[in-house]
Protein backbone atom coordinates (compact mmCIF):
# COMPACT_ATOMS: atom_id res chain seq x y z
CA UNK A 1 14.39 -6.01 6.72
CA UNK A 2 14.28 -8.72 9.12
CA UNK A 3 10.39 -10.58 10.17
CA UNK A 4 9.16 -7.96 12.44
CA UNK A 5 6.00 -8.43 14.33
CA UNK A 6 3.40 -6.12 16.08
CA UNK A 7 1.82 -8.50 18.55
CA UNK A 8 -1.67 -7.78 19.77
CA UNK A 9 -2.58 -9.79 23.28
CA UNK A 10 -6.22 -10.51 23.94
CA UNK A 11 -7.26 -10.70 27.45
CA UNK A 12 -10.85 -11.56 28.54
CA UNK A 13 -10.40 -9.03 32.11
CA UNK A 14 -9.37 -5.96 30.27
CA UNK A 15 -9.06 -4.11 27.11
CA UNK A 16 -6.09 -5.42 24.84
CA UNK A 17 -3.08 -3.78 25.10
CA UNK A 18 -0.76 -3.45 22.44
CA UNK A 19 2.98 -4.84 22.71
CA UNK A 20 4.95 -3.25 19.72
CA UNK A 21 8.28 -6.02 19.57
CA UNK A 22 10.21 -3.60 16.81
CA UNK A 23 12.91 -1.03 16.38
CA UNK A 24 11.86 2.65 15.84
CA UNK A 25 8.54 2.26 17.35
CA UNK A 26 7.41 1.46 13.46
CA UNK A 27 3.85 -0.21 13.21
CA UNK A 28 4.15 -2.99 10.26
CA UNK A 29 1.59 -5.21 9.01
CA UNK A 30 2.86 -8.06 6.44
CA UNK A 31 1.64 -10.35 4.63
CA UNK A 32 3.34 -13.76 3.25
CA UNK A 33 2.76 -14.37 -0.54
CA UNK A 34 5.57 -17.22 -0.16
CA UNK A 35 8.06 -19.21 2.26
CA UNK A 36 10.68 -16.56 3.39
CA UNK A 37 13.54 -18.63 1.89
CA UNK A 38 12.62 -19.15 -1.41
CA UNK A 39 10.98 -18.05 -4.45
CA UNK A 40 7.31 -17.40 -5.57
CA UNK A 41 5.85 -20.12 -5.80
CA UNK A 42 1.98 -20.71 -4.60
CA UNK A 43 -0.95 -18.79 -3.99
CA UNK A 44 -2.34 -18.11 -0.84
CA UNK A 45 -4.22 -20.98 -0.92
CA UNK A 46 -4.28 -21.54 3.33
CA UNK A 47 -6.83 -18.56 2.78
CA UNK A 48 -9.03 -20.52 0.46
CA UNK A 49 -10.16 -17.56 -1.44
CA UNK A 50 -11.22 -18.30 -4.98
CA UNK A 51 -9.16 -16.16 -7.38
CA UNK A 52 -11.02 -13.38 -8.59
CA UNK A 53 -10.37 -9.83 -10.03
CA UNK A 54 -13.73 -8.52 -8.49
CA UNK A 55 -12.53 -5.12 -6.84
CA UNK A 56 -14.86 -6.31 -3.58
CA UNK A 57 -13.08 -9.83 -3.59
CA UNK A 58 -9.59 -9.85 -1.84
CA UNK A 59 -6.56 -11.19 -4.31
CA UNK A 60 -5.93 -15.00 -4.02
CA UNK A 61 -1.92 -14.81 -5.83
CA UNK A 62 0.33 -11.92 -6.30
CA UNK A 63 -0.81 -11.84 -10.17
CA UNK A 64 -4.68 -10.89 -8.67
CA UNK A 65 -2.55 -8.54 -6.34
CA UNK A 66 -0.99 -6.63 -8.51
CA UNK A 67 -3.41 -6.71 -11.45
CA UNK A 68 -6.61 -5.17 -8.72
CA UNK A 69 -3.30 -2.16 -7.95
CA UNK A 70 -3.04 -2.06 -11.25
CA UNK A 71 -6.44 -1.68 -11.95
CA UNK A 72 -7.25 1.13 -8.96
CA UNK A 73 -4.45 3.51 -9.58
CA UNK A 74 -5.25 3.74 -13.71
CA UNK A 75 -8.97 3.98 -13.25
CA UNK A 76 -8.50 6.97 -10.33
CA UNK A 77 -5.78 8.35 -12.76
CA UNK A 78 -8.17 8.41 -15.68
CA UNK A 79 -10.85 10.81 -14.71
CA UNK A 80 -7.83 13.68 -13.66
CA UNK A 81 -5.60 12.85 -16.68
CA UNK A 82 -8.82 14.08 -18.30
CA UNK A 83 -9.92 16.83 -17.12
CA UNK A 84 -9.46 19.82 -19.37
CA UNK A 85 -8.94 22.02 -16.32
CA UNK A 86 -5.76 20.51 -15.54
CA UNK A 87 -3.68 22.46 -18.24
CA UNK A 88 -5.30 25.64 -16.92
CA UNK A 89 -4.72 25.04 -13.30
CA UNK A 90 -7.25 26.93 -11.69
CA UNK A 91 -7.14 27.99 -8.04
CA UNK A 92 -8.86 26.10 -5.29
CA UNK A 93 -8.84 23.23 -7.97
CA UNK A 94 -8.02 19.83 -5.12
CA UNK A 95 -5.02 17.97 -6.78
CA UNK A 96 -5.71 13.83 -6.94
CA UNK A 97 -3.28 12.22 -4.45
CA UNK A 98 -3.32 8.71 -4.11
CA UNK A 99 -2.05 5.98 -1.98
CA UNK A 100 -1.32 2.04 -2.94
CA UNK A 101 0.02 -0.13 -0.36
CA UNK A 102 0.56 -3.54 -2.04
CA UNK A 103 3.12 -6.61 -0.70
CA UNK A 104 6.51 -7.55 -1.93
CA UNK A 105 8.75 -10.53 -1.29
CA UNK A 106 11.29 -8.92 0.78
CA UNK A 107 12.41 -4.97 0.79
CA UNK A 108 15.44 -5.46 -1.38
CA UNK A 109 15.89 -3.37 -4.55
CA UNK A 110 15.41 -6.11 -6.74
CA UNK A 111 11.74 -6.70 -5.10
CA UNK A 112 11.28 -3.53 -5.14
CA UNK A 113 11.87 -2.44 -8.61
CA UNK A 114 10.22 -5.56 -9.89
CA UNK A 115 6.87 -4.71 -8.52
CA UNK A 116 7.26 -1.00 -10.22
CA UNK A 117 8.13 -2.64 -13.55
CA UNK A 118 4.53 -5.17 -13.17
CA UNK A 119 2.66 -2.23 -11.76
CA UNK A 120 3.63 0.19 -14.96
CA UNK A 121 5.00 -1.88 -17.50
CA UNK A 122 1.37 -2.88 -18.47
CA UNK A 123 -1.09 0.12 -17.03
CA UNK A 124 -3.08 1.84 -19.36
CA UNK A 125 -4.47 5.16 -18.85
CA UNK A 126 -7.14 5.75 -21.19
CA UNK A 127 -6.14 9.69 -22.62
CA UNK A 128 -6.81 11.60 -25.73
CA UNK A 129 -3.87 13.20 -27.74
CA UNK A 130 -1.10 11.45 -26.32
CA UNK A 131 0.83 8.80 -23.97
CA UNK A 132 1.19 9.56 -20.47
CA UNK A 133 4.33 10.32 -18.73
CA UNK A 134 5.08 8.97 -15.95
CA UNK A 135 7.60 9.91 -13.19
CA UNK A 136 8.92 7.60 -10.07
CA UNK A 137 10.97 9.13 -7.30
CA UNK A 138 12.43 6.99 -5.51
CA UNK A 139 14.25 7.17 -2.03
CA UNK A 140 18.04 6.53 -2.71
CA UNK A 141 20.12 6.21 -5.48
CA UNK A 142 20.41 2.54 -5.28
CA UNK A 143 17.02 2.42 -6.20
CA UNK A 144 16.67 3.70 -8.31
CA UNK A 145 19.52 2.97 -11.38
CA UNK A 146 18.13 -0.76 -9.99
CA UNK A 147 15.02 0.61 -11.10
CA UNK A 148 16.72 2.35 -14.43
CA UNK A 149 18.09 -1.11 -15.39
CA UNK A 150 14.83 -3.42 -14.49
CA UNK A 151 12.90 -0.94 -16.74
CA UNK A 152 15.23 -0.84 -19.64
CA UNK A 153 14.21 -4.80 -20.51
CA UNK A 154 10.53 -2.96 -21.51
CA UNK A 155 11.86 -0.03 -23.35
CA UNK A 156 9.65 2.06 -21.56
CA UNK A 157 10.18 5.36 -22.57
CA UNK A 158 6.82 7.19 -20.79
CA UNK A 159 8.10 6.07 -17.34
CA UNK A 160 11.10 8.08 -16.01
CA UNK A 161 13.23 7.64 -12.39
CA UNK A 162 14.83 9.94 -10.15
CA UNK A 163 16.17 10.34 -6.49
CA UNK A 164 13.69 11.60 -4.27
CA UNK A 165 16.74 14.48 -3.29
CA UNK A 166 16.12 18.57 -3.54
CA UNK A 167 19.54 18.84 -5.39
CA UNK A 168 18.57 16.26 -7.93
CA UNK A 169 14.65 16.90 -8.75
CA UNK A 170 16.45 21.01 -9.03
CA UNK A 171 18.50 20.20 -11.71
CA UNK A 172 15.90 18.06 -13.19
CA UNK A 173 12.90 20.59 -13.13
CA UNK A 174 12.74 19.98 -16.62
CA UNK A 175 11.98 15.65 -16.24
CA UNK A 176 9.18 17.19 -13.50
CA UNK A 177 6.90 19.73 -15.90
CA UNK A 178 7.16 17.78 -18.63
CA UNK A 179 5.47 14.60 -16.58
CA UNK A 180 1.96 14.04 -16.04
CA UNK A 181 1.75 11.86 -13.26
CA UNK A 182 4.50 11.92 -10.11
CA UNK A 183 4.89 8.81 -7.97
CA UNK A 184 6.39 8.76 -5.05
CA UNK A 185 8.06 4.86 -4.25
CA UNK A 186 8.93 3.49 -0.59
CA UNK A 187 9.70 7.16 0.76
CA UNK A 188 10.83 7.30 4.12
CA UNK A 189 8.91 9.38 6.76
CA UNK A 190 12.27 11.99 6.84
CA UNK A 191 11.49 13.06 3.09
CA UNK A 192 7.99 13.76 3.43
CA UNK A 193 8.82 17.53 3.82
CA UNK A 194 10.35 17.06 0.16
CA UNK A 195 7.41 14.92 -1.03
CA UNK A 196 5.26 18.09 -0.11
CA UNK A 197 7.55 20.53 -1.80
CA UNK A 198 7.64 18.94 -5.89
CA UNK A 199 3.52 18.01 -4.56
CA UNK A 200 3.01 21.67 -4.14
CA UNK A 201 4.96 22.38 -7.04
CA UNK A 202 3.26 19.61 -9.44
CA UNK A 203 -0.08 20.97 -8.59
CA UNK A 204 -3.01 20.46 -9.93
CA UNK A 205 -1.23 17.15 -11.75
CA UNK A 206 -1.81 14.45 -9.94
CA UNK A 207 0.59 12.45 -7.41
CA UNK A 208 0.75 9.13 -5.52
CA UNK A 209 2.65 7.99 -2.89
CA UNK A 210 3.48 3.99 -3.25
CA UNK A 211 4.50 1.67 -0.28
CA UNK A 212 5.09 4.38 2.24
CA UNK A 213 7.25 3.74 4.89
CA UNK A 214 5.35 4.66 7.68
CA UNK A 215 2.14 2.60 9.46
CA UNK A 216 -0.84 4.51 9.57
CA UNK A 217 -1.43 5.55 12.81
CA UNK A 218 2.95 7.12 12.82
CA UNK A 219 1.11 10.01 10.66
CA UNK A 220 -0.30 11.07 14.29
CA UNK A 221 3.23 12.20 14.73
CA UNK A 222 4.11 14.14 11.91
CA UNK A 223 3.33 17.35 13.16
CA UNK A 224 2.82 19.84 10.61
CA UNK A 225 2.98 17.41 7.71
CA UNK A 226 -0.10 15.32 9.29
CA UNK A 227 -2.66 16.75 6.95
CA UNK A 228 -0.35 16.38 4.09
CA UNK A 229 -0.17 12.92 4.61
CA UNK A 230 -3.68 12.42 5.34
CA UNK A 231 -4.21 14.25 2.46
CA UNK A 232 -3.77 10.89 -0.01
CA UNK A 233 -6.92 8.83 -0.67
CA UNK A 234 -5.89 4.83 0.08
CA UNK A 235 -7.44 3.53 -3.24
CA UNK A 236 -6.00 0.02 -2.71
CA UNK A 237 -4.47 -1.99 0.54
CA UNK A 238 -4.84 -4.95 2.25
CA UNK A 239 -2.50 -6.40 5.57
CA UNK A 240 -2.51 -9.74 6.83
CA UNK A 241 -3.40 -10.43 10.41
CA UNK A 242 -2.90 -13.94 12.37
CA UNK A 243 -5.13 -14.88 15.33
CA UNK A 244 -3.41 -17.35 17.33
CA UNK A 245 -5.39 -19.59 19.42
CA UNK A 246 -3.45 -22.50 21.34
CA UNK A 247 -4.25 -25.45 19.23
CA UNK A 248 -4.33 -23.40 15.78
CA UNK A 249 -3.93 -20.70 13.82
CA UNK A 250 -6.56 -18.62 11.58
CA UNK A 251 -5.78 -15.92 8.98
CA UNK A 252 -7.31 -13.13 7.36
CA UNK A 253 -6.50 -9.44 6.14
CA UNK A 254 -7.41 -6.00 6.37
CA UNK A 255 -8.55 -5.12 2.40
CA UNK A 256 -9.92 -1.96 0.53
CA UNK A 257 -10.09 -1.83 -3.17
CA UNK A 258 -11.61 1.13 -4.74
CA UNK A 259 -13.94 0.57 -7.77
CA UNK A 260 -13.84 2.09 -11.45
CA UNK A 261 -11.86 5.25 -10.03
CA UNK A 262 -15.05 6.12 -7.29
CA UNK A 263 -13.49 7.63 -4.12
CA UNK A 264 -16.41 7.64 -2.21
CA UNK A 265 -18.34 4.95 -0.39
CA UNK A 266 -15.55 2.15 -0.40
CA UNK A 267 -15.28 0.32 3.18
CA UNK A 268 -12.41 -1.36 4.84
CA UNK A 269 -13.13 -5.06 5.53
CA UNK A 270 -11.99 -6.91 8.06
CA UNK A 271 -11.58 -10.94 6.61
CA UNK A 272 -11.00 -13.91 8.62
CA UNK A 273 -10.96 -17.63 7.66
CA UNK A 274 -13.17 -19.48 9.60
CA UNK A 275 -12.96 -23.54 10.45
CA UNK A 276 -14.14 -24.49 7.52
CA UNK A 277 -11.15 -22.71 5.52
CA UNK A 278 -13.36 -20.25 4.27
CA UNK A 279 -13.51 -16.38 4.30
CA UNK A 280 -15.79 -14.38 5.87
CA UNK A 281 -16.19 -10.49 6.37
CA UNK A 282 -16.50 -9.99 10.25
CA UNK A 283 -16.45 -6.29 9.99
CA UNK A 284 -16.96 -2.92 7.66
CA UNK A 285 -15.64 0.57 8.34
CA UNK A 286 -16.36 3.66 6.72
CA UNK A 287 -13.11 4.77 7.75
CA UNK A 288 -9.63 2.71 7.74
CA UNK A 289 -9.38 1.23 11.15
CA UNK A 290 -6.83 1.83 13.52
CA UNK A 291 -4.79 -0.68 15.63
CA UNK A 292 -7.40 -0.73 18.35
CA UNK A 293 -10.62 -1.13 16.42
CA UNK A 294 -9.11 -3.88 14.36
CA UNK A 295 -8.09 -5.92 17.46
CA UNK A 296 -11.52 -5.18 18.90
CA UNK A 297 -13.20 -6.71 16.39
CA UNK A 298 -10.83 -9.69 16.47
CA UNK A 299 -10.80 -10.02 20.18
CA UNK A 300 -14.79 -9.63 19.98
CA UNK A 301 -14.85 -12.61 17.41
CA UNK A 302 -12.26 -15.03 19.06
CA UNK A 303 -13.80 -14.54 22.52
CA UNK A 304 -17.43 -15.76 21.13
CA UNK A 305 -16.04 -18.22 19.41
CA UNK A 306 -13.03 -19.69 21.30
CA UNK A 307 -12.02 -19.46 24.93
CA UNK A 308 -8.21 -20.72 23.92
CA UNK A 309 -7.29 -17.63 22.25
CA UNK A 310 -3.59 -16.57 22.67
CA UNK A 311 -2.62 -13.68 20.93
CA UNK A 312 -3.34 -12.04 17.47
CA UNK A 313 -0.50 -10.61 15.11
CA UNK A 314 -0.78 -8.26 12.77
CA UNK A 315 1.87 -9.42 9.74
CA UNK A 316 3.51 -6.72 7.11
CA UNK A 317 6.75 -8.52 6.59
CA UNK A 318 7.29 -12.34 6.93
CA UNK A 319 7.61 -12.21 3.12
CA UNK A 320 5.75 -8.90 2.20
CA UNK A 321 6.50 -5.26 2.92
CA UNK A 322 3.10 -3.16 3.04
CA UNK A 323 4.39 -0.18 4.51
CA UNK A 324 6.97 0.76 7.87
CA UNK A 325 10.85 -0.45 7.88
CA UNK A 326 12.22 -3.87 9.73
């Protein structure tokens, strides 16, 4: 995927308008972990956040990053994975779905498959009796014998990968039942019809969907699948965004980290470094924000405070795929 950007224009005489500069009409938001064109190597230390593994406190390296996922989706998992009523499946019983949007380097298989094996290689989901199996289903093939060969370093034999394809999950019914936990990697808007099928037929287990390919607001458009997709509970996420003024540049993010596996009563926050290089929460929402609000809050904020603002960008992919396709 090549550096796509959603550019939001702030003008004092009117209400922002929105100028999407991608293919497919895709809304991305990205954020850089490291220069494009070459490894990880730093922190994100232009944000000047002090690393911390506080759920409330936004992560200050891809370590924090993935060790706050990490954290979410086993704690959220925990409380289901224990729940005696799960081997009876009674009706009316809501099945868990969860969503994790977390950066990568770039979208190439080996990024890809790396951040699986540091998401699972290390979670532990507190269960009595035995280990619990997990399954990832990923888009395409190629992802997933990348995935099959990244994995076999660990000799992790709970985790187990398929193709996210109706012929293949048929003749592999058997890989399904016998997991306890289905997650759904970097599916593509096109197979959410099949993500609802094995989710319907997984029930009341519970499922997560992992890096979707598709920007919030798209799920407008999904027709009869909108609820479904509505349907998962963000329980960790966090964008970059880039206000650009004419003589500099501040940065910030869009963050939500649920806490010890509590769905309720955890806010999106709006962060933006101020002169001084440090963060500060502008903004809270009980709901996640859409485009609009979010560049309403920063065109509020920039117009108090400077009169030389440009433009703000939203970023998903200078280094770092969230969610959406280049």
């Amino acid at each position: 995927m090549a550096s796509n950007f959603l550019k939001l224009h702030l003008h004092s005489s009117r209400t922002p308008t929105l100028f999407p500069a991608q293919r497919h009409n895709h809304r991305h938001f990205h954020l850089a972990f490291n220069k494009p064109n070459g490894s990880y190597k730093q922190n994100i230390s232009s944000l000047s956040i002090q690393s911390s593994l506080s759920p409330s406190t936004p992560p200050s390296s891809k370590e924090d990053a993935i060790l706050q996922a990490r954290t979410c989706l086993s704690t959220c998992l925990e409380k289901p994975l224990n729940n005696p009523k799960l081997a009876g499946k009674l009706k009316k019983m809501k099945q868990p779905r969860f969503q994790v949007e977390i950066p990568v380097i770039d979208d190439s298989p080996s990024s890809l498959t790396q951040l699986a094996l540091d998401i699972f290689k290390d979670m532990s989901i507190k269960r009595k009796g035995s280990l619990v199996e997990i399954l990832v289903l990923w888009p395409n093939a190629s992802l997933k014998e990348a995935a099959i060969q990244a994995f076999e370093s660990c000799s992790l034999s709970h985790v187990q990968h398929l193709d996210l394809l109706p012929s293949v999950i048929s003749e592999n019914n058997r890989i399904l039942s016998s997991a306890d936990v289905a997650v759904f990697l970097a599916p593509e808007p096109s197979q959410l019809s099949v993500i609802k099928a094995i989710a319907d037929s997984f029930y009341p287990k519970p499922v997560v969907i992992f890096n979707p390919k598709w920007g919030f607001e798209e799920e407008k458009g999904f027709g009869d699948l909108k609820g479904f997709a509505a349907s998962f509970e963000v329980i960790y996420s966090f964008m970059g965004l880039e206000v650009q003024g004419v003589l500099s540049k501040r940065k910030g993010m869009v963050f939500r980290c649920v806490r010890d596996g509590v769905l309720s009563g955890e806010q999106w926050a709006i962060i933006v470094e101020e002169e001084d290089g440090q963060m500060k929460v502008v903004s809270k929402f009980k709901s996640r924000p859409g485009i609009e609000e979010v560049e309403n809050v920063l065109y509020n904020l920039m117009a108090i405070n400077s009169p030389l603002t440009k433009s703000a960008k939203f970023l998903r992919d200078l280094v770092s795929n969230v969610t959406g396709k280049k």
